[in-house]
PDB file of N, CA and C in Angstrom:
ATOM      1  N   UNK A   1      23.310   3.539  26.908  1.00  0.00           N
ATOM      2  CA  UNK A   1      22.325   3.492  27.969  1.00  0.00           C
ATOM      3  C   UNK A   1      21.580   4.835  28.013  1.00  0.00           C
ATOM      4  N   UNK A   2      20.499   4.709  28.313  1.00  0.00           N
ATOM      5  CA  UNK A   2      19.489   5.841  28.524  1.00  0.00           C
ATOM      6  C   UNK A   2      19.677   7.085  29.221  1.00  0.00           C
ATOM      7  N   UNK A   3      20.609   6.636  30.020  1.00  0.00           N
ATOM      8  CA  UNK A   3      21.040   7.823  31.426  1.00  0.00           C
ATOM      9  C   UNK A   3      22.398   8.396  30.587  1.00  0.00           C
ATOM     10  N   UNK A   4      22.804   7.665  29.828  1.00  0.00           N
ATOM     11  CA  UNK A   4      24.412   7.903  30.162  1.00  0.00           C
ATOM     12  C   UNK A   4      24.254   9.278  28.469  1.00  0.00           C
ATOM     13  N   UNK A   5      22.586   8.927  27.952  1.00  0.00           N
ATOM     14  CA  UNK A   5      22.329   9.829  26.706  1.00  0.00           C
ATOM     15  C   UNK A   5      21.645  11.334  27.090  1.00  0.00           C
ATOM     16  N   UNK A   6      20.579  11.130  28.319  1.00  0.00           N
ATOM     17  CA  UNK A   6      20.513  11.917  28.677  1.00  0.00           C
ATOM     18  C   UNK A   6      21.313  13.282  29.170  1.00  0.00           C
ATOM     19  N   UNK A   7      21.963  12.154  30.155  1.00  0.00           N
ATOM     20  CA  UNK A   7      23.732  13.239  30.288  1.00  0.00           C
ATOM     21  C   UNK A   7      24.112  14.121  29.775  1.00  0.00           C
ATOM     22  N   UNK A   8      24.426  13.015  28.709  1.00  0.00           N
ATOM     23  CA  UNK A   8      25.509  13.669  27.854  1.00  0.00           C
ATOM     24  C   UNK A   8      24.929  14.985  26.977  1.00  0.00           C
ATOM     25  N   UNK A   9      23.309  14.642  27.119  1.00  0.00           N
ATOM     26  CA  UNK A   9      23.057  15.774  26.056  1.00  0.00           C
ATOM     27  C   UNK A   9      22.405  17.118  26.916  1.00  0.00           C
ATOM     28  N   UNK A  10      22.758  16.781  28.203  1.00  0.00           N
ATOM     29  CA  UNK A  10      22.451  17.816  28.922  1.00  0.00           C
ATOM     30  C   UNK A  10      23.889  19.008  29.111  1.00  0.00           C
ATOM     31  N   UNK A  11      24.569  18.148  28.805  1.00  0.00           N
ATOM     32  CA  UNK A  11      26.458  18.652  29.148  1.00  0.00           C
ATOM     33  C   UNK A  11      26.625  19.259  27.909  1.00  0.00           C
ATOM     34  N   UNK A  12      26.116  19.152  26.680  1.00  0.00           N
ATOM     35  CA  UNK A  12      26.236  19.687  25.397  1.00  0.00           C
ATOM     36  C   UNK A  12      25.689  20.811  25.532  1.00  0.00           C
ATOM     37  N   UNK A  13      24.528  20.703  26.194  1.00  0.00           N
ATOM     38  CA  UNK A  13      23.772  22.308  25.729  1.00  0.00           C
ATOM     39  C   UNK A  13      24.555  22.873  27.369  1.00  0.00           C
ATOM     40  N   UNK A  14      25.266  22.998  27.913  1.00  0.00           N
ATOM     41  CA  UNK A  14      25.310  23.277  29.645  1.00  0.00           C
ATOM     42  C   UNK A  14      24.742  23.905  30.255  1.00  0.00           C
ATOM     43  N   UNK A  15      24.196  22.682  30.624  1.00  0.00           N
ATOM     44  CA  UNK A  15      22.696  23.510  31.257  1.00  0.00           C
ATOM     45  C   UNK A  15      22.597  22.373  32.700  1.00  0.00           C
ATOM     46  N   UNK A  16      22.032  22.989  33.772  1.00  0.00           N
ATOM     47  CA  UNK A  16      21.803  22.611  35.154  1.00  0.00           C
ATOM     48  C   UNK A  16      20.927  21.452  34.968  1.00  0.00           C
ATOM     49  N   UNK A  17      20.511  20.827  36.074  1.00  0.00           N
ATOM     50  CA  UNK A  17      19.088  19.834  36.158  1.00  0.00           C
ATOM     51  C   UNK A  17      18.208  21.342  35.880  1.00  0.00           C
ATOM     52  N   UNK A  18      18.292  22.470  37.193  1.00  0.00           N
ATOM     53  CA  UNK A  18      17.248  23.157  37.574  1.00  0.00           C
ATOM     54  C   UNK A  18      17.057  23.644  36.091  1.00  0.00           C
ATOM     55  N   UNK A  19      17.737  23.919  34.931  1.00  0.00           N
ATOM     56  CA  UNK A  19      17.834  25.165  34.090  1.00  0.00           C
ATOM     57  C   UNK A  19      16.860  23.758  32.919  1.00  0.00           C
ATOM     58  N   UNK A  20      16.840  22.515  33.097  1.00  0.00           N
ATOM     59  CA  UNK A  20      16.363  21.572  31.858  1.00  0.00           C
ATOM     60  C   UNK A  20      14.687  21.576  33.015  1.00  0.00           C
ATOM     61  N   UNK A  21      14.155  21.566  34.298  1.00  0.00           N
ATOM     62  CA  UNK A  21      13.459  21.463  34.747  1.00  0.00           C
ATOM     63  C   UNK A  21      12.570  22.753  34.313  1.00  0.00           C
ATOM     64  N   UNK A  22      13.165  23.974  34.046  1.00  0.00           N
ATOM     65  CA  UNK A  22      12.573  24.870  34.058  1.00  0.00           C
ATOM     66  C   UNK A  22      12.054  25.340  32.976  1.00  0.00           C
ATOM     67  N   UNK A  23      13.115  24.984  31.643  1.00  0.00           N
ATOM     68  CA  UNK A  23      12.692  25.170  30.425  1.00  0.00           C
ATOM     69  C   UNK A  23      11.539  23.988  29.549  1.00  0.00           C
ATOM     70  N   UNK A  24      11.887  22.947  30.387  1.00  0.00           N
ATOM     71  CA  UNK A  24      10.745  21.720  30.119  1.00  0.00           C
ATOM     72  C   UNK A  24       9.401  22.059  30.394  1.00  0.00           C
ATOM     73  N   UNK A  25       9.284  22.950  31.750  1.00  0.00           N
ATOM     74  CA  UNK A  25       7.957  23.274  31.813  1.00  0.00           C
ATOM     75  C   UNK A  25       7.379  23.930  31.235  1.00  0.00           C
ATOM     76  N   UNK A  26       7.998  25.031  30.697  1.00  0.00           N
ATOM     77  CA  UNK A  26       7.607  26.206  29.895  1.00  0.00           C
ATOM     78  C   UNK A  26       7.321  26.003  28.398  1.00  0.00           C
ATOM     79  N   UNK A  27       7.876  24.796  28.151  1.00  0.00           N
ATOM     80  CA  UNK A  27       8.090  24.515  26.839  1.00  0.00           C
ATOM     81  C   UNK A  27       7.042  23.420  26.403  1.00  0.00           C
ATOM     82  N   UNK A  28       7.049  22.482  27.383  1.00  0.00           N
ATOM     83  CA  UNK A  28       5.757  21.599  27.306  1.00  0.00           C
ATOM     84  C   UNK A  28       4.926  21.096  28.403  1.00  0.00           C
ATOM     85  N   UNK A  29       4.776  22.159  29.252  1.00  0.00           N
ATOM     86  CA  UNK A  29       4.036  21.882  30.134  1.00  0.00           C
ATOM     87  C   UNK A  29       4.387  20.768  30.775  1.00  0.00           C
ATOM     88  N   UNK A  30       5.290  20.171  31.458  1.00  0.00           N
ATOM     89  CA  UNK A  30       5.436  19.202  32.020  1.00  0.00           C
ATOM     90  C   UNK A  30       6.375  19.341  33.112  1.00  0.00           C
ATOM     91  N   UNK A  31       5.707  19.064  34.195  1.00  0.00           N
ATOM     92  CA  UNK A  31       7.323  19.180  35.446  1.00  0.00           C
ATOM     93  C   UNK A  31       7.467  17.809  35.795  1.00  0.00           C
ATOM     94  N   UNK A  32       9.312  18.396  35.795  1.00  0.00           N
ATOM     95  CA  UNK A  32       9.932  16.827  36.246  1.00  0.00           C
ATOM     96  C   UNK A  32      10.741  18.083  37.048  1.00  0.00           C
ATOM     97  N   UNK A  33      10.960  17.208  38.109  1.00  0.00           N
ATOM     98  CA  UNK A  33      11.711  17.887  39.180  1.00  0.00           C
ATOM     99  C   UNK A  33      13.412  17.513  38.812  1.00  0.00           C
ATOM    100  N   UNK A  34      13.961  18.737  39.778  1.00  0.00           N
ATOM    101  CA  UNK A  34      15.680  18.363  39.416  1.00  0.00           C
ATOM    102  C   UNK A  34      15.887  16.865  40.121  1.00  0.00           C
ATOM    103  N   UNK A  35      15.347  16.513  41.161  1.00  0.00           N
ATOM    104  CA  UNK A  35      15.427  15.304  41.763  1.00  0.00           C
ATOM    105  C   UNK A  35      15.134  13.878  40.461  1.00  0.00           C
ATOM    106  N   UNK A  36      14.232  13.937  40.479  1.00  0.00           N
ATOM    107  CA  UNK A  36      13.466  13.110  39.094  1.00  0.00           C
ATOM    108  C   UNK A  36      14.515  13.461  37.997  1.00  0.00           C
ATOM    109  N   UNK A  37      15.052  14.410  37.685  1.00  0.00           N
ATOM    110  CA  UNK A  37      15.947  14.123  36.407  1.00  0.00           C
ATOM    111  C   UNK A  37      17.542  13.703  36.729  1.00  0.00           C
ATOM    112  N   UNK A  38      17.875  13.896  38.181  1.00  0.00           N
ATOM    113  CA  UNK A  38      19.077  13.232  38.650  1.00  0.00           C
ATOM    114  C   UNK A  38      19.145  11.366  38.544  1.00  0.00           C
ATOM    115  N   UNK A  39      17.488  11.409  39.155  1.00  0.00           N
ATOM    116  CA  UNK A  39      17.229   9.798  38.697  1.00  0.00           C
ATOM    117  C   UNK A  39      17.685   9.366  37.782  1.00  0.00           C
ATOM    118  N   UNK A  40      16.973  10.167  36.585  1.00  0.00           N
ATOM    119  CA  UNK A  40      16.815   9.693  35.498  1.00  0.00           C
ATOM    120  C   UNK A  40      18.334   9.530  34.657  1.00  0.00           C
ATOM    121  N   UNK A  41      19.038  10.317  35.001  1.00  0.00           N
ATOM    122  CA  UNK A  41      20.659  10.824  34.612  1.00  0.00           C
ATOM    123  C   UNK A  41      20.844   8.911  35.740  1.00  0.00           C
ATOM    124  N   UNK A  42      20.880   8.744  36.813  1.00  0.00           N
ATOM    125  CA  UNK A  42      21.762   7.517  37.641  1.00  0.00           C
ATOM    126  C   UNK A  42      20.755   6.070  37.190  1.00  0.00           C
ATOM    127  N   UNK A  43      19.780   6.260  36.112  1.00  0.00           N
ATOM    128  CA  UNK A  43      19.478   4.968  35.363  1.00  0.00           C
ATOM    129  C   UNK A  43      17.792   4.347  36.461  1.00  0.00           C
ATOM    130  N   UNK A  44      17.623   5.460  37.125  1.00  0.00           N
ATOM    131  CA  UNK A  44      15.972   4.829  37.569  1.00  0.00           C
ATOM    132  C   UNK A  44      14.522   5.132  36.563  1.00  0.00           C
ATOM    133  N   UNK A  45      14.150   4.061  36.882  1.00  0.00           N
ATOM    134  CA  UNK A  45      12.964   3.950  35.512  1.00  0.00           C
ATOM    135  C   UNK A  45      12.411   5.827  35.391  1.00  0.00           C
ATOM    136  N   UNK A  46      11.673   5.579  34.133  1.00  0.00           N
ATOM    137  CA  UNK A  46      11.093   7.342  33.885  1.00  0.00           C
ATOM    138  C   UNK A  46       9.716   6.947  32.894  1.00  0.00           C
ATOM    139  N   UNK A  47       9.200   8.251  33.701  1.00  0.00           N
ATOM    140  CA  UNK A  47       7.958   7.570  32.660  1.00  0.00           C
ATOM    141  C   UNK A  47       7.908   8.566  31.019  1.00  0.00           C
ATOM    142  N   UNK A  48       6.903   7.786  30.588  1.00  0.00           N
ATOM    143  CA  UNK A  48       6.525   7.772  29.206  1.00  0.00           C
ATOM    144  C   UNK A  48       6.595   9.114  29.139  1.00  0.00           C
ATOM    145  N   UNK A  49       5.646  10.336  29.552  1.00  0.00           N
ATOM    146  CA  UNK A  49       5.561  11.441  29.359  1.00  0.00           C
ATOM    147  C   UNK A  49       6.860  12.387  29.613  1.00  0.00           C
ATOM    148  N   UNK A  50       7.252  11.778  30.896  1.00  0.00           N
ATOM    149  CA  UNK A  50       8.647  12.473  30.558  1.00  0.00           C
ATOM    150  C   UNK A  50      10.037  11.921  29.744  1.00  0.00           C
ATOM    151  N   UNK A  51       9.532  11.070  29.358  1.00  0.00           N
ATOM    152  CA  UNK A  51      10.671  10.485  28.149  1.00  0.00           C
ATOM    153  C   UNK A  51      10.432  11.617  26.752  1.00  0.00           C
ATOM    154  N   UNK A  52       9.059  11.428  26.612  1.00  0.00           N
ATOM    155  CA  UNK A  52       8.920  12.267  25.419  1.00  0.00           C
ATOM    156  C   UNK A  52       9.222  13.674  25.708  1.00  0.00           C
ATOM    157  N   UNK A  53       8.819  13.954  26.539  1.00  0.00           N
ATOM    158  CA  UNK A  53       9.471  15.485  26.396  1.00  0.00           C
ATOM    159  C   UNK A  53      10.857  15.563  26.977  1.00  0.00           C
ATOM    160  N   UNK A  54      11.664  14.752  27.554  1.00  0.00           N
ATOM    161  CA  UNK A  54      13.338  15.017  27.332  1.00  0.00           C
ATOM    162  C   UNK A  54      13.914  14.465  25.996  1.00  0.00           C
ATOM    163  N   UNK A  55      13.201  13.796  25.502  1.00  0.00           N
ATOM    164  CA  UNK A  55      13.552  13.591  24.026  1.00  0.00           C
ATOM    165  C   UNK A  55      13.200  14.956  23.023  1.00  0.00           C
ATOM    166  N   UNK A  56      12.228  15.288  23.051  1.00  0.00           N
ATOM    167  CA  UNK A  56      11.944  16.419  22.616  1.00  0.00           C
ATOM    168  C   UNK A  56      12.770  17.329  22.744  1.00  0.00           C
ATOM    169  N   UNK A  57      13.477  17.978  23.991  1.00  0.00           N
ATOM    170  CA  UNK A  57      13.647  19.052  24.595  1.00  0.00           C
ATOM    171  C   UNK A  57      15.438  18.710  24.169  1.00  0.00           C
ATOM    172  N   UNK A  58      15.944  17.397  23.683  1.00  0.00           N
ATOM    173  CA  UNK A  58      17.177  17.427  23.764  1.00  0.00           C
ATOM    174  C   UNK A  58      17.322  17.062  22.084  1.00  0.00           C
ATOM    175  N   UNK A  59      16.494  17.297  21.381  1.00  0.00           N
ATOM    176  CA  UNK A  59      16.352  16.442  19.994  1.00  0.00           C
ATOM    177  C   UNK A  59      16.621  15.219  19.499  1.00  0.00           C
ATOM    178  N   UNK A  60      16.434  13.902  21.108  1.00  0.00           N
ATOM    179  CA  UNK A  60      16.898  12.928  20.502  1.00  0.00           C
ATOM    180  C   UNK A  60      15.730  12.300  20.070  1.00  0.00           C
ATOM    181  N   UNK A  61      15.651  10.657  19.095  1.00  0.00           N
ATOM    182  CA  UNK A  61      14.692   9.877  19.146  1.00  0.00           C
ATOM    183  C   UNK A  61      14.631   9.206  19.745  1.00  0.00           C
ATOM    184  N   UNK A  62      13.243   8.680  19.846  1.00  0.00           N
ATOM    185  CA  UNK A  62      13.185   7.723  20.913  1.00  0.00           C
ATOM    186  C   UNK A  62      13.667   6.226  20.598  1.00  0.00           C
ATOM    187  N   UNK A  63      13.725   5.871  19.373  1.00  0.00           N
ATOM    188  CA  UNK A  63      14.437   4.816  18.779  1.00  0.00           C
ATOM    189  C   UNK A  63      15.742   4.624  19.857  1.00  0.00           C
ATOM    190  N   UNK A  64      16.471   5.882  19.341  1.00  0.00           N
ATOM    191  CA  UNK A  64      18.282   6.073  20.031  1.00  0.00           C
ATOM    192  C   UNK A  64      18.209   5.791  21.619  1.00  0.00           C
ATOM    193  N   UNK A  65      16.818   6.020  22.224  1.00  0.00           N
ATOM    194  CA  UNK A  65      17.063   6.286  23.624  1.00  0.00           C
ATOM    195  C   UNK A  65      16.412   5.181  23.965  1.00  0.00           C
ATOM    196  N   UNK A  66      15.857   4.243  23.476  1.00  0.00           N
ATOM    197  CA  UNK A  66      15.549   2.423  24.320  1.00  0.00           C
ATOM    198  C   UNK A  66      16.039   1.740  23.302  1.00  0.00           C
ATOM    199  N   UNK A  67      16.514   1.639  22.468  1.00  0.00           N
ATOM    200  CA  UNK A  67      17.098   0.358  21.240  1.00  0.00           C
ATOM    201  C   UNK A  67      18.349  -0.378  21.917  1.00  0.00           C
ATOM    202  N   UNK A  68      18.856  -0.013  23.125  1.00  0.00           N
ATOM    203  CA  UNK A  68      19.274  -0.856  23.893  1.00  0.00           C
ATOM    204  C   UNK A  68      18.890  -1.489  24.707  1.00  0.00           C
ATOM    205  N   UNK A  69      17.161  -1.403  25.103  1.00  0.00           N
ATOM    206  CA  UNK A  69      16.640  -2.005  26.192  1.00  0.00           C
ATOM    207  C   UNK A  69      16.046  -3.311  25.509  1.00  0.00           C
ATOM    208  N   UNK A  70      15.499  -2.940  24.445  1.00  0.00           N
ATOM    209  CA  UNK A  70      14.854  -4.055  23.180  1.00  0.00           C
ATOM    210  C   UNK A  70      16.049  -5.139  22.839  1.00  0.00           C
ATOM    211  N   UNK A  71      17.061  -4.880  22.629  1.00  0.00           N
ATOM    212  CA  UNK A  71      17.858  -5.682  22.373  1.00  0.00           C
ATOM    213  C   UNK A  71      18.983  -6.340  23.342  1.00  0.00           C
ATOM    214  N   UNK A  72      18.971  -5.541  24.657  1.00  0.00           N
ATOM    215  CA  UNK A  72      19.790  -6.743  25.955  1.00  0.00           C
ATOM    216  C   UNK A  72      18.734  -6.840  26.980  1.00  0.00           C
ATOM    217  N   UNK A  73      17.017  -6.337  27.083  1.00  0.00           N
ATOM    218  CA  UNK A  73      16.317  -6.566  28.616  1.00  0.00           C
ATOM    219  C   UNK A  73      16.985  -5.864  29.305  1.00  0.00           C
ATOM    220  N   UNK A  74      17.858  -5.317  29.083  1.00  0.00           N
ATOM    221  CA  UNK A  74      18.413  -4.225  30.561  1.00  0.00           C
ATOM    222  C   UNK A  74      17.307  -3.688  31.162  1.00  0.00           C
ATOM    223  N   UNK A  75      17.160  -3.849  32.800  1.00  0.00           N
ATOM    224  CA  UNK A  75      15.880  -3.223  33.263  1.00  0.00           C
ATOM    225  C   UNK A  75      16.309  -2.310  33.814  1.00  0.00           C
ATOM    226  N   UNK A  76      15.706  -0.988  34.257  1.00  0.00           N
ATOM    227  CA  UNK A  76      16.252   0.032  35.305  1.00  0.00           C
ATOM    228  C   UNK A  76      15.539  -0.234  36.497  1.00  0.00           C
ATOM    229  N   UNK A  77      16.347   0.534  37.441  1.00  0.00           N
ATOM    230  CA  UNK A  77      16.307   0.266  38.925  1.00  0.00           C
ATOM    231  C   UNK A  77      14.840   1.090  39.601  1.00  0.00           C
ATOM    232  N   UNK A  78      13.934   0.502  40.284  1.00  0.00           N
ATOM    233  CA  UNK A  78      12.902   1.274  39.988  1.00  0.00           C
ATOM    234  C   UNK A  78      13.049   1.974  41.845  1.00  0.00           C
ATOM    235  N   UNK A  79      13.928   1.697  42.374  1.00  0.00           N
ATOM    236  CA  UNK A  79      14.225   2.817  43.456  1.00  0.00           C
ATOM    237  C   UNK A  79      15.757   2.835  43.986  1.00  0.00           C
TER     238      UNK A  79
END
C-alpha cells in the first residue's frame, strides 16, 4: 500500500514529517505540510505533484507506489 511505502521509507532515512516537509521544499519547491504528509502516511488520497516529489525525494518509482491500486481498485479515503 502507498502509505504503508511511504512510511517505511521515511523510517529508513529517520527523518520527522517536519524534517521530509522541509527538505521537500528546498529541494523541489513544493510544500506539503507535516499535516498533509501524516495523511498521506494514514492512506488519504495525495495529489499528483506531491506524489512525484515524495517519490523523488525517497527514490521510489512510481510504478512501486500505485501497482497496487491498478490491480485491486483500492480507493483511498478522501477525508
Amino acid at each position: 500500500m502507498l502509505a504503508e511505502k511511504l512510511k517505511c521509507a521515511r523510517a529508513q532515512k529517520h527523518l520527522t514529517l517536519s524534517a521530509v516537509s522541509r527538505q521537500i521544499a528546498a529541494t523541489y519547491h513544493v510544500r506539503i505540510s507535516t499535516s498533509m504528509l501524516s495523511r498521506y502516511e494514514n492512506g488519504y488520497s495525495i495529489s499528483i505533484n506531491h506524489l512525484f516529489a515524495l517519490a523523488s525525494f525517497f527514490d521510489l518509482s512510481l510504478d512501486s507506489l500505485v501497482k497496487e491500486f491498478a490491480q485491486t481498485g483500492q480507493r483511498y479515503k478522501t477525508r
